[in-house]
PDB file of N, CA and C in Angstrom:
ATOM      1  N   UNK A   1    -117.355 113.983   4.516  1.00  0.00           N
ATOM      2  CA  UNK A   1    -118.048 115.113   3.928  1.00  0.00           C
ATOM      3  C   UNK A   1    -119.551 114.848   3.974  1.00  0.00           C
ATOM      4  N   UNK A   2    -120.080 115.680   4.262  1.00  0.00           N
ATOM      5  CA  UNK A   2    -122.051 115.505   4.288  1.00  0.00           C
ATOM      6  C   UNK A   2    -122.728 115.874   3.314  1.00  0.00           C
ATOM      7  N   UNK A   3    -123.498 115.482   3.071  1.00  0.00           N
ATOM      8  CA  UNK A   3    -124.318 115.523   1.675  1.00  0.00           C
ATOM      9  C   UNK A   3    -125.352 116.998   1.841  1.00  0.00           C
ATOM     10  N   UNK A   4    -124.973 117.966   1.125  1.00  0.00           N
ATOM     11  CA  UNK A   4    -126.034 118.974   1.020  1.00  0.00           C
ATOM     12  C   UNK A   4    -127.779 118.311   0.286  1.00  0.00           C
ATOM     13  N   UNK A   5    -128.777 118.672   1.113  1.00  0.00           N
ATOM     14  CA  UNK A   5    -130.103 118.291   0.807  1.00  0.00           C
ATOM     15  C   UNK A   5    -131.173 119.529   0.574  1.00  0.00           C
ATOM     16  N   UNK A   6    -132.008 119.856   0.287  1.00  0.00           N
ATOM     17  CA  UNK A   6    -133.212 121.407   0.350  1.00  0.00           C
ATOM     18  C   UNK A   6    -134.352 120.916   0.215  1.00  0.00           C
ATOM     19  N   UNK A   7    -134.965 121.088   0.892  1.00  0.00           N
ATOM     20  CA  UNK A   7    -136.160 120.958   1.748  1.00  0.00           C
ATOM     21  C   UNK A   7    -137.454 121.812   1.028  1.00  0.00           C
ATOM     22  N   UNK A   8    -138.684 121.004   0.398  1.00  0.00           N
ATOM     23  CA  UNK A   8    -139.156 122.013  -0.410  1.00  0.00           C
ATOM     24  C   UNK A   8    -139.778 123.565   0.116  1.00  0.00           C
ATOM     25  N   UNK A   9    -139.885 123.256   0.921  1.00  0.00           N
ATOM     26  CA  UNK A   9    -140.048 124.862   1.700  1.00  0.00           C
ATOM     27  C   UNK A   9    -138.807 125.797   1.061  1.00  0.00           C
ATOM     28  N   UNK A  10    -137.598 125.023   1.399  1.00  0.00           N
ATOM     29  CA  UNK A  10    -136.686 125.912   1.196  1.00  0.00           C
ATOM     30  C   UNK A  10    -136.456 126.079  -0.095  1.00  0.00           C
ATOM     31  N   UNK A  11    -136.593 125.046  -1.243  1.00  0.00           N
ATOM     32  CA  UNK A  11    -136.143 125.614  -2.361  1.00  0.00           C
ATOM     33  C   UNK A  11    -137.773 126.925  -3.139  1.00  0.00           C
ATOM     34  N   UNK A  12    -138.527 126.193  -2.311  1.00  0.00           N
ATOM     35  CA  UNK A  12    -139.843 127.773  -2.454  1.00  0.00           C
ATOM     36  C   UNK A  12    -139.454 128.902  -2.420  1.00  0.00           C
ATOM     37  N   UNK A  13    -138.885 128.800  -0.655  1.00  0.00           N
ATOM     38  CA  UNK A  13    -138.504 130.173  -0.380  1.00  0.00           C
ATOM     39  C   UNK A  13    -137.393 130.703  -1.405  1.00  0.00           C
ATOM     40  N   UNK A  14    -136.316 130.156  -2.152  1.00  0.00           N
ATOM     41  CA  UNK A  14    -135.099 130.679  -2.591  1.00  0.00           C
ATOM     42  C   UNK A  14    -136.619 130.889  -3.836  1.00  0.00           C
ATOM     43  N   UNK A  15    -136.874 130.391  -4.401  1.00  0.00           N
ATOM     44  CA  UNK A  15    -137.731 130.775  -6.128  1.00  0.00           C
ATOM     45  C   UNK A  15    -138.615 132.032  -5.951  1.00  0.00           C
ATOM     46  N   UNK A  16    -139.471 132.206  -4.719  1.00  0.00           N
ATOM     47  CA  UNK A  16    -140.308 133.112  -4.553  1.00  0.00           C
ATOM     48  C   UNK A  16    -138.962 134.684  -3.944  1.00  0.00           C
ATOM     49  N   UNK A  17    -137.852 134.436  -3.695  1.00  0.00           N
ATOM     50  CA  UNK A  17    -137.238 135.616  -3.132  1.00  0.00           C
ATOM     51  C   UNK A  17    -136.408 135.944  -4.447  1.00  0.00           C
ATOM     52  N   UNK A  18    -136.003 135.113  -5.208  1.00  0.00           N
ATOM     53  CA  UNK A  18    -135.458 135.094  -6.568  1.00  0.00           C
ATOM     54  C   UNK A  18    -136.118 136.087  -7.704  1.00  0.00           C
ATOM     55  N   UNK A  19    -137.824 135.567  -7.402  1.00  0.00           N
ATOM     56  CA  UNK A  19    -138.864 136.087  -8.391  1.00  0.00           C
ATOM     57  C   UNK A  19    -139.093 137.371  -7.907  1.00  0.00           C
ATOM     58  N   UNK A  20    -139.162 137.699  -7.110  1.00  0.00           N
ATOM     59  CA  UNK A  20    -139.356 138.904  -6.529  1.00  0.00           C
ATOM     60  C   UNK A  20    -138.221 140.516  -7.055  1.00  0.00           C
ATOM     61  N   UNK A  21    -136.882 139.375  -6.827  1.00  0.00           N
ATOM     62  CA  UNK A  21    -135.710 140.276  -7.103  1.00  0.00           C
ATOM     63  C   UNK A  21    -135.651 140.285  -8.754  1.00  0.00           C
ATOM     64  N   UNK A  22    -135.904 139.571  -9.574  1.00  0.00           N
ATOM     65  CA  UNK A  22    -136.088 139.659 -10.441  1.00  0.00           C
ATOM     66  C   UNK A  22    -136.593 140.684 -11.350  1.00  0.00           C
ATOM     67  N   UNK A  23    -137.976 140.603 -10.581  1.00  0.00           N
ATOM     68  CA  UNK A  23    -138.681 141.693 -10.884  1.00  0.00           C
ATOM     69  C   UNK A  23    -138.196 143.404 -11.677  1.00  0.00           C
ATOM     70  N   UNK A  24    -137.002 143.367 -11.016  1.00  0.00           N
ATOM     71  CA  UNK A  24    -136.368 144.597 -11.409  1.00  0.00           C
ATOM     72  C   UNK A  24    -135.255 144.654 -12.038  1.00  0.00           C
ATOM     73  N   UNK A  25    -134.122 143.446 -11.306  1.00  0.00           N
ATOM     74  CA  UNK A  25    -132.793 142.698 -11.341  1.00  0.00           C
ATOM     75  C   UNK A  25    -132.784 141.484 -11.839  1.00  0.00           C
ATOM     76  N   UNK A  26    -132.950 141.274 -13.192  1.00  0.00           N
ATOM     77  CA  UNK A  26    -133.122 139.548 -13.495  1.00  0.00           C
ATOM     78  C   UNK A  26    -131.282 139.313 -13.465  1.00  0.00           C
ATOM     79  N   UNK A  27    -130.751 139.767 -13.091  1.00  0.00           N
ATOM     80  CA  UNK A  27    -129.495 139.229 -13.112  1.00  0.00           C
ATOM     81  C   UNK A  27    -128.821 139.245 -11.858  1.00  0.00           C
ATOM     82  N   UNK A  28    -129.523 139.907 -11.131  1.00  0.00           N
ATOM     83  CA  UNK A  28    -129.043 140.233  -9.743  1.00  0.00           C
ATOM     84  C   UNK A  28    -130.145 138.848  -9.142  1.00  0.00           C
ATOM     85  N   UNK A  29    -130.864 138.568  -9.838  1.00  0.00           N
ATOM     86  CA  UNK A  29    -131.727 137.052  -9.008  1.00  0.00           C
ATOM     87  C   UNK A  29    -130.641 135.981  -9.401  1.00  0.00           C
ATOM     88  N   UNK A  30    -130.473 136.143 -10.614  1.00  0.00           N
ATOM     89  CA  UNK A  30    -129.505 134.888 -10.911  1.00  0.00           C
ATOM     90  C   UNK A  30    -128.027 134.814 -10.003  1.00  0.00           C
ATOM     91  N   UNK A  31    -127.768 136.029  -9.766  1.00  0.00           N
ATOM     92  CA  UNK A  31    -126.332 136.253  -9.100  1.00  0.00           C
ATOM     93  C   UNK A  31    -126.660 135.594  -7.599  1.00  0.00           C
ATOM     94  N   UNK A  32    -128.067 135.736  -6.863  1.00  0.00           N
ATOM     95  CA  UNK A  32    -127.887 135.550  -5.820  1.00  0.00           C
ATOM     96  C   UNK A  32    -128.429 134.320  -4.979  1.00  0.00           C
ATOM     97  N   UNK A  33    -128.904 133.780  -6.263  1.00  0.00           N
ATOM     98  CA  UNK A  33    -129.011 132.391  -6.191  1.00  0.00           C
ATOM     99  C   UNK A  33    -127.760 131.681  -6.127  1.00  0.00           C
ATOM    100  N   UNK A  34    -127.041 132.234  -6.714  1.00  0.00           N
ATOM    101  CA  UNK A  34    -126.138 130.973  -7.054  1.00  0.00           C
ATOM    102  C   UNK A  34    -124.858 131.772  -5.632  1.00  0.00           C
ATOM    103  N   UNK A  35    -125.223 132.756  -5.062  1.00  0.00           N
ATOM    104  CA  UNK A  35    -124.534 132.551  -4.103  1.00  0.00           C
ATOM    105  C   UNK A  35    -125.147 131.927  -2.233  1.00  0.00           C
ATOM    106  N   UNK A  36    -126.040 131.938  -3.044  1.00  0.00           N
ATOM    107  CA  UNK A  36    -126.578 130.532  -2.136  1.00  0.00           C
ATOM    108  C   UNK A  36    -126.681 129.365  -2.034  1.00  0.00           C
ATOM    109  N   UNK A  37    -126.644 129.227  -3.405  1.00  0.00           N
ATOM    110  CA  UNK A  37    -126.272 127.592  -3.079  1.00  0.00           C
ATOM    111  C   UNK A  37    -124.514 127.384  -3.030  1.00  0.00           C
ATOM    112  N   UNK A  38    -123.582 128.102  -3.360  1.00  0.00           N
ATOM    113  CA  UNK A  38    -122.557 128.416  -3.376  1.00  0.00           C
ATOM    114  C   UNK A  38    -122.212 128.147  -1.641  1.00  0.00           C
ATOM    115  N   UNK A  39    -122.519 128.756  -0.786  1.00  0.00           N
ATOM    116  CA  UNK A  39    -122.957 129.131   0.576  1.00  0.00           C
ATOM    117  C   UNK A  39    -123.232 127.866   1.201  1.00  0.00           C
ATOM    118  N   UNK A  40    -124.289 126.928   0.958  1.00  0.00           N
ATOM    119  CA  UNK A  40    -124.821 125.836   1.338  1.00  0.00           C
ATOM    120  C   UNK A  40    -123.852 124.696   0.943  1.00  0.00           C
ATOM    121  N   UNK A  41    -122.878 125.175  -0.560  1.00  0.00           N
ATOM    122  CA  UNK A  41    -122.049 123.968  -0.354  1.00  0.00           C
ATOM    123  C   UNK A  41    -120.921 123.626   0.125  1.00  0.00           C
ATOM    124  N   UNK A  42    -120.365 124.802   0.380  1.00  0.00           N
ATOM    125  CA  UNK A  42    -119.606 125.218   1.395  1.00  0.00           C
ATOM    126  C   UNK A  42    -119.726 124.379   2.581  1.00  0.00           C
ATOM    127  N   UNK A  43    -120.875 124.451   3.287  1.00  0.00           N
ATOM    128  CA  UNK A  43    -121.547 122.989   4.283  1.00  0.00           C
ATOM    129  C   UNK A  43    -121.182 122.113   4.197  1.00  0.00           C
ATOM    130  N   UNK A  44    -120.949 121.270   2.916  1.00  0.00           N
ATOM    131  CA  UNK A  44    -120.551 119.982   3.126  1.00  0.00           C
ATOM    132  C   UNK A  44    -119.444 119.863   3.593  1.00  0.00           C
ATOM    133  N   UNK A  45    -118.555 120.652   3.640  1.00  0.00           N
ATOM    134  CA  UNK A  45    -117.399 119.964   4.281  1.00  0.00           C
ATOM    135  C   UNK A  45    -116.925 120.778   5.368  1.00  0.00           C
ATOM    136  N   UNK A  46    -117.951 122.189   5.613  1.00  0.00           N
ATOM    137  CA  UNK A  46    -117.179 122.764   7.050  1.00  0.00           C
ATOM    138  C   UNK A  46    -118.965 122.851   7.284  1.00  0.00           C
ATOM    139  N   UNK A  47    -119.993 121.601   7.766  1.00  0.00           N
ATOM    140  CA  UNK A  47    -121.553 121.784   8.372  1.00  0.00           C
ATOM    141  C   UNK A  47    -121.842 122.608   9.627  1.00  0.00           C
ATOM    142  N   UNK A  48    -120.591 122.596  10.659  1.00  0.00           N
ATOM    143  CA  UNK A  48    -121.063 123.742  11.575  1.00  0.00           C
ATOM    144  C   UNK A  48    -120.345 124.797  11.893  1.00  0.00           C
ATOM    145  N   UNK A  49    -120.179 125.618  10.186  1.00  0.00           N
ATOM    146  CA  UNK A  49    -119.449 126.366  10.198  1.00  0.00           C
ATOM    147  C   UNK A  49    -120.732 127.865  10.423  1.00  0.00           C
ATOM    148  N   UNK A  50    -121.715 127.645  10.230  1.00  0.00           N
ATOM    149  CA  UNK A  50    -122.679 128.140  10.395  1.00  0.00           C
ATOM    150  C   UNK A  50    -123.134 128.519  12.117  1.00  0.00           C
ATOM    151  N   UNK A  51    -123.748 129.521  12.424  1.00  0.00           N
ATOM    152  CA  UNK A  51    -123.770 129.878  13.976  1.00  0.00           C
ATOM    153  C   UNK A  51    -125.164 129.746  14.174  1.00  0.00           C
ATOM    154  N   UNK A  52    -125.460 129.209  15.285  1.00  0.00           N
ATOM    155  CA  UNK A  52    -126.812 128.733  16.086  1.00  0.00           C
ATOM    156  C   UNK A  52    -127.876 129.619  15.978  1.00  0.00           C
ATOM    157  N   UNK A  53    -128.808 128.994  15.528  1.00  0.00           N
ATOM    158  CA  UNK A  53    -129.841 130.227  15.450  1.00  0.00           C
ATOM    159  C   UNK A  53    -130.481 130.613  16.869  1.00  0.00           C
ATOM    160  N   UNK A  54    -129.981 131.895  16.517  1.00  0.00           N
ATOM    161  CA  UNK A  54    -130.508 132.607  18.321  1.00  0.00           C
ATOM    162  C   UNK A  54    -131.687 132.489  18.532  1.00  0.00           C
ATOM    163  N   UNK A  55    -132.798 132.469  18.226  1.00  0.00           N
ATOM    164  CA  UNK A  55    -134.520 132.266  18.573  1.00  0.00           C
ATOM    165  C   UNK A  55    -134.535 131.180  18.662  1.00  0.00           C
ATOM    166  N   UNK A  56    -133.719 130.201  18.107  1.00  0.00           N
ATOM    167  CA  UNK A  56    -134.111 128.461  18.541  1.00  0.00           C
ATOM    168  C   UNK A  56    -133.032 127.725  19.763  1.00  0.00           C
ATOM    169  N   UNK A  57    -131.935 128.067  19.656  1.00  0.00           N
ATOM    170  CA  UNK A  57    -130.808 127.982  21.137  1.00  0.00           C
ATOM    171  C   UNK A  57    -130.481 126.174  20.522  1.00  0.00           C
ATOM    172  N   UNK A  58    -130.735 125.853  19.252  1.00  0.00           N
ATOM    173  CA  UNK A  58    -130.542 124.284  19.347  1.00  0.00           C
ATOM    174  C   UNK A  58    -129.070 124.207  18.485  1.00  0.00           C
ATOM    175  N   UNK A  59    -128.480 123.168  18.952  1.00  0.00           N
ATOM    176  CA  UNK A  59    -126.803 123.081  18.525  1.00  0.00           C
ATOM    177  C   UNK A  59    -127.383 122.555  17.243  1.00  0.00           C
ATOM    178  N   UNK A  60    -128.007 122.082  16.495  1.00  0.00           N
ATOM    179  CA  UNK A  60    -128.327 121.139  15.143  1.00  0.00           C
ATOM    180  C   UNK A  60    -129.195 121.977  14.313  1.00  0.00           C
ATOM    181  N   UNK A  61    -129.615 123.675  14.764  1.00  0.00           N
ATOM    182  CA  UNK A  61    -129.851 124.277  13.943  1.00  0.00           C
ATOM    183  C   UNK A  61    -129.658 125.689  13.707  1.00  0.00           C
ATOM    184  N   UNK A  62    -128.925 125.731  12.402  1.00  0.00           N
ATOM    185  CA  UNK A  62    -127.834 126.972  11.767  1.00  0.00           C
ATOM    186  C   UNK A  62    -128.325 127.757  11.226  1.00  0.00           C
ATOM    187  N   UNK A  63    -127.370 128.404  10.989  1.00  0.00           N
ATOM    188  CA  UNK A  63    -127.778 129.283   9.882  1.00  0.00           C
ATOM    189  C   UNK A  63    -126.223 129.965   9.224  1.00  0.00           C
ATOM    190  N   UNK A  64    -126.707 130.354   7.929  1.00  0.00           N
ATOM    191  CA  UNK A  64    -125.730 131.054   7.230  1.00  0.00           C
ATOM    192  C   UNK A  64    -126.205 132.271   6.582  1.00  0.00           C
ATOM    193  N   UNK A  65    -125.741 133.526   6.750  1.00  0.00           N
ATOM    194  CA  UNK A  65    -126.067 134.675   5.892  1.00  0.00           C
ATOM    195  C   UNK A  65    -125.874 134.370   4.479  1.00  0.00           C
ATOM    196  N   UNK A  66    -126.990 135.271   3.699  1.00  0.00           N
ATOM    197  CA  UNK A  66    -125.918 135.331   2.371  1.00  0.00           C
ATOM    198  C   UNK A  66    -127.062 136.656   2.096  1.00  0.00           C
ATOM    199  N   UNK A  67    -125.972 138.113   2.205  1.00  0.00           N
ATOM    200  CA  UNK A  67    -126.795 139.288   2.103  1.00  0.00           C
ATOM    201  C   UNK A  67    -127.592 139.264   2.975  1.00  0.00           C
ATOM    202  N   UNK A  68    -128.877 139.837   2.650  1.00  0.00           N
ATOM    203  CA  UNK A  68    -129.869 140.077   3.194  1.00  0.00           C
ATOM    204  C   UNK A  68    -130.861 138.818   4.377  1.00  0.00           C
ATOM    205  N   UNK A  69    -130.429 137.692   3.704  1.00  0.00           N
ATOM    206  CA  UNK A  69    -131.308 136.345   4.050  1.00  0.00           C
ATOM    207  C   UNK A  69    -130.296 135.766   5.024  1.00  0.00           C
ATOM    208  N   UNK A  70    -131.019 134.683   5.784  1.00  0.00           N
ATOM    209  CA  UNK A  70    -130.572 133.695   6.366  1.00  0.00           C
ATOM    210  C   UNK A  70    -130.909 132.061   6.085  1.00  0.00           C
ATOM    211  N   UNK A  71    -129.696 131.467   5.681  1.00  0.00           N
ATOM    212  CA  UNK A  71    -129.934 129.946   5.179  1.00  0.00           C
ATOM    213  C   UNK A  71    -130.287 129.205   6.677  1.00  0.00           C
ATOM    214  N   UNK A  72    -131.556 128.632   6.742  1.00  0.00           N
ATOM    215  CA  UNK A  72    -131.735 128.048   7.942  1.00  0.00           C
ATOM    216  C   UNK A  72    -131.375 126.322   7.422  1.00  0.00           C
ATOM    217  N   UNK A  73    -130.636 125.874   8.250  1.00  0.00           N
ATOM    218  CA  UNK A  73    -130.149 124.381   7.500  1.00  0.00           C
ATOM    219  C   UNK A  73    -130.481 123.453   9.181  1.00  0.00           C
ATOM    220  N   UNK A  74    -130.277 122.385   9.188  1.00  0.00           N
ATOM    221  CA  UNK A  74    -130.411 121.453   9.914  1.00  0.00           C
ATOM    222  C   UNK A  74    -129.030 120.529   9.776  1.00  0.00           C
ATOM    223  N   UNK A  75    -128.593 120.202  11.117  1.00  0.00           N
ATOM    224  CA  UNK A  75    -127.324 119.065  10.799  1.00  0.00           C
ATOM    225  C   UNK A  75    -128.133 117.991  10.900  1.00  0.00           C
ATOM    226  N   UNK A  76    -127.713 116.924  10.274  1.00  0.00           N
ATOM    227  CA  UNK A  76    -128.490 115.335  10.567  1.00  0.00           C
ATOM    228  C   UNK A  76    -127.239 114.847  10.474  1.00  0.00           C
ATOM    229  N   UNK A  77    -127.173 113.416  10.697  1.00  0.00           N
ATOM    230  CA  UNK A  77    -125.723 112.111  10.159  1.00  0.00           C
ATOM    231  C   UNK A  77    -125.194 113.084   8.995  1.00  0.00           C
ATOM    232  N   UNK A  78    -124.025 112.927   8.538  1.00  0.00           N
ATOM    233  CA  UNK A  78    -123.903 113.122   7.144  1.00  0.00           C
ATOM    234  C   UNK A  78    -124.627 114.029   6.215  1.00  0.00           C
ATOM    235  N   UNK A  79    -125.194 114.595   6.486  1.00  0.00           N
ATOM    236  CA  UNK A  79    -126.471 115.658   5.657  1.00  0.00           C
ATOM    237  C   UNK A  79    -126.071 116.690   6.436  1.00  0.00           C
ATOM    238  N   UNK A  80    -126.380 118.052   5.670  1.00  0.00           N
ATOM    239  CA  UNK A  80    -126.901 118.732   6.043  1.00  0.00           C
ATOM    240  C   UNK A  80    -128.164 119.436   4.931  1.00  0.00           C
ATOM    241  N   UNK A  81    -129.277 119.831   6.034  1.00  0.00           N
ATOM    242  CA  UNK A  81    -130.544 120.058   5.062  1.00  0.00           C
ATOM    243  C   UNK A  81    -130.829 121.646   5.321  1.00  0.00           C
ATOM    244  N   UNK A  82    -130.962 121.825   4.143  1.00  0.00           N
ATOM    245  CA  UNK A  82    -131.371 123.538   4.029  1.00  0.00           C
ATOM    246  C   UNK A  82    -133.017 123.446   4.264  1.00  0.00           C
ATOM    247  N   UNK A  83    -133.663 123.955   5.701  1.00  0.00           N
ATOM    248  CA  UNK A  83    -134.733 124.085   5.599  1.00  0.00           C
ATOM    249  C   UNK A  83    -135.501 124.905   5.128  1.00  0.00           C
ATOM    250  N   UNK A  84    -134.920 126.248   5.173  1.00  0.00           N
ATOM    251  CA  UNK A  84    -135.557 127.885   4.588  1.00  0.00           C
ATOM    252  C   UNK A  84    -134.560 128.786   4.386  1.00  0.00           C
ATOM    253  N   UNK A  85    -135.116 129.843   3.230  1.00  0.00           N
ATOM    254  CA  UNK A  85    -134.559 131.021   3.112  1.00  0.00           C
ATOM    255  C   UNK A  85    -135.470 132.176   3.845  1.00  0.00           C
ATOM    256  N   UNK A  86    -134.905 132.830   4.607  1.00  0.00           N
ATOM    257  CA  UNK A  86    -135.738 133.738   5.725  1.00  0.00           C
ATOM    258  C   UNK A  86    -135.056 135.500   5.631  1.00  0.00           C
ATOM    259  N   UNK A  87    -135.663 135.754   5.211  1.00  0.00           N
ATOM    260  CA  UNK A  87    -135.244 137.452   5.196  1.00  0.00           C
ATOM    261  C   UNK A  87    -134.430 137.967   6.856  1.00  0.00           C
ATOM    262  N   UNK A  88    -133.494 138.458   6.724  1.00  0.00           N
ATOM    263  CA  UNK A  88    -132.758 138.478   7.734  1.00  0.00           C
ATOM    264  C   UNK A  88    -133.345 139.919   8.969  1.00  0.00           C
ATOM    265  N   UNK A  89    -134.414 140.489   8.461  1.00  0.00           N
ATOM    266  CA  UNK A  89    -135.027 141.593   9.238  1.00  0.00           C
ATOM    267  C   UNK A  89    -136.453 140.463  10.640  1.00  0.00           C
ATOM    268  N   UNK A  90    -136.468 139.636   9.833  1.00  0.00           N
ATOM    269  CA  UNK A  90    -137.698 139.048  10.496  1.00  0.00           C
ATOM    270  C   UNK A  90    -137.054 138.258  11.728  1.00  0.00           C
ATOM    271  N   UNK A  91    -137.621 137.230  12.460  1.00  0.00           N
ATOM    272  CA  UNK A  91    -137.304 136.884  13.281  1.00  0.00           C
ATOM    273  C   UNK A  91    -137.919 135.574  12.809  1.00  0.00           C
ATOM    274  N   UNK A  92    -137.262 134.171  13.443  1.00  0.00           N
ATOM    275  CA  UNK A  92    -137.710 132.907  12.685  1.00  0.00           C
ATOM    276  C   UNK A  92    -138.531 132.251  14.232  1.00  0.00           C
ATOM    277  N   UNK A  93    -140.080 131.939  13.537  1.00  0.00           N
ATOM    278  CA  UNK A  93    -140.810 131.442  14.714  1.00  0.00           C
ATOM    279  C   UNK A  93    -140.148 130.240  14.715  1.00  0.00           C
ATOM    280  N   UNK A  94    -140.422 129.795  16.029  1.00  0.00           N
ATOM    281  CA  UNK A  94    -140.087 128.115  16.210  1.00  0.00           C
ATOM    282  C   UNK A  94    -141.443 127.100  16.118  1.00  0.00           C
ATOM    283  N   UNK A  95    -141.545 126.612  15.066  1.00  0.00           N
ATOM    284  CA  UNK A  95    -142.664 125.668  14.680  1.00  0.00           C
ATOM    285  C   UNK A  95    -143.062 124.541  15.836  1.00  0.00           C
ATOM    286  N   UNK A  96    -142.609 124.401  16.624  1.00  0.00           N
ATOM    287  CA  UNK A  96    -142.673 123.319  17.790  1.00  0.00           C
ATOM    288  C   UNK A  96    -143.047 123.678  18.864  1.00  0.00           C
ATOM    289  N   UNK A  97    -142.957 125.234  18.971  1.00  0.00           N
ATOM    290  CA  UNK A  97    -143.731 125.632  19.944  1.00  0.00           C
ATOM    291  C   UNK A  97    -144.855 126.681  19.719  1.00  0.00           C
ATOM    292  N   UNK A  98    -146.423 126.455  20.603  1.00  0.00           N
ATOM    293  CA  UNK A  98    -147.033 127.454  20.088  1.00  0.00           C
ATOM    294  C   UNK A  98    -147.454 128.974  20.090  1.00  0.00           C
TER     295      UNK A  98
END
């Protein structure tokens, strides 16, 4: 089984998309938090159950819906690391290239 990890980017992104929903839905932030990390732990024991992120083409990086967003995670050894929460309308740049 692999150890779920979050990446402070990513736990940003989940607080700032949380706060946002809040805004209107303080219970609908709480609901959809916790089906994200719900989502991510799921990972530990099925890690590439998640499908390749199409803008990056790399086998070691996933993703998982949950609603609206996409959990961008990373496989490593034994880990898997949640790098970002990414609104699922956008498109995810690839940081490695410019």
């Amino acid at each position: 089984m692999a150890r779920v990890t979050w990446t402070d980017q990513a736990l940003d992104d989940l607080d700032s998309i949380c706060l946002f929903i809040a805004r209107d839905a303080p219970r609908y932030a709480e609901l959809f938090a916790g089906r994200v990390f719900r989502a991510t732990e799921w990972l530990a024991q099925f890690p590439q159950s998640g499908r390749v992120v199409p803008e990056l083409g790399r086998s070691d990086i996933r993703e998982v819906v949950v609603q609206n967003y996409r959990v961008i995670y990373r496989l490593l050894p034994d880990e898997v690391q949640s790098l970002t929460v990414h609104h699922g309308a956008r498109l995810l740049r690839d940081p490695e290239r410019p």
